[in-house]
Protein backbone atom coordinates (compact mmCIF):
# COMPACT_ATOMS: atom_id res chain seq x y z
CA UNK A 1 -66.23 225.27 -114.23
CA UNK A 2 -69.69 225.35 -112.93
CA UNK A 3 -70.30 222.06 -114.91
CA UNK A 4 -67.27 220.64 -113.37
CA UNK A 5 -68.13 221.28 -110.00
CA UNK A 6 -71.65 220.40 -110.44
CA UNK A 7 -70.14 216.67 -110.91
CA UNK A 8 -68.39 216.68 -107.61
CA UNK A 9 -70.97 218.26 -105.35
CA UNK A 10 -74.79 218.80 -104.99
CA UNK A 11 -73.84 221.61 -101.98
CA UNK A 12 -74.90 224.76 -103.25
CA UNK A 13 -72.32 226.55 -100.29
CA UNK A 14 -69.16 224.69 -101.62
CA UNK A 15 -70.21 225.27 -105.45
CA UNK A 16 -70.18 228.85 -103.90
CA UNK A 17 -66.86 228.28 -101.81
CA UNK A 18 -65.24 227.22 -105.21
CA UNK A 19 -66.27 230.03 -107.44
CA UNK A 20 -65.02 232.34 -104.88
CA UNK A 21 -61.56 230.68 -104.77
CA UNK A 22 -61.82 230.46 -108.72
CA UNK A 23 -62.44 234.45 -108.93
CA UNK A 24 -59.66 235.44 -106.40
CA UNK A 25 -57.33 233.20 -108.41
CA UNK A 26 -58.03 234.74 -111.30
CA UNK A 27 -58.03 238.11 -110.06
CA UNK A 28 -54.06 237.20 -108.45
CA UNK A 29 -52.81 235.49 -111.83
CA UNK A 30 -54.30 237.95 -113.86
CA UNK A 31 -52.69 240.94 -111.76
CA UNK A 32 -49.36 239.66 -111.89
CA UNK A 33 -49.72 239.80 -115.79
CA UNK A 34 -51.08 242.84 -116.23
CA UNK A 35 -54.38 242.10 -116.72
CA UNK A 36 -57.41 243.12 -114.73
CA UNK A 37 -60.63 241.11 -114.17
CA UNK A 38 -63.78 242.37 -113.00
CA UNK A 39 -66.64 240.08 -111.42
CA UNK A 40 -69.77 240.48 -113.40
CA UNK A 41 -71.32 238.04 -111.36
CA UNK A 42 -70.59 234.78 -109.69
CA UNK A 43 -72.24 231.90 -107.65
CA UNK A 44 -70.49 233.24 -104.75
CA UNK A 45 -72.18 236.68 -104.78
CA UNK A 46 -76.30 234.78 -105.69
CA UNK A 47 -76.17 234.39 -109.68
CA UNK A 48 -76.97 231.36 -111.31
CA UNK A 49 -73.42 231.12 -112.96
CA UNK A 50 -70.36 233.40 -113.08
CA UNK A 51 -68.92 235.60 -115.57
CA UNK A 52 -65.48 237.52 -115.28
CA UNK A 53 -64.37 240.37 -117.81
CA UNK A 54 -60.31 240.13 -118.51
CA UNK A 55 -58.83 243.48 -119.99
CA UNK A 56 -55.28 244.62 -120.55
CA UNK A 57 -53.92 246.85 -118.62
């Protein structure tokens, strides 16, 4: 997604706006499934790219 957004903005703050949204999405779809996901890191929180870990409840 990072490469995606990358082509639609230079601003670092909205590439970090958009990985937040992206993380709380996944956290909402994922919960209503039954799965969990846990932020390794992300733009939004200062790392160079994010990474979310999806388990099975």
């Amino acid at each position: 997604m990072l490469n995606m957004w990358s082509q639609l903005t230079d601003d670092e703050d909205k590439k970090k706006l958009m990985c937040s949204a992206a993380c709380k999405m996944y956290e909402g779809v994922g919960g209503k499934l039954g799965i969990s996901v846990e932020k390794k890191c992300a733009l939004a929180c200062g790392a160079e790219c994010c990474r979310l870990a999806f388990r099975k409840n």
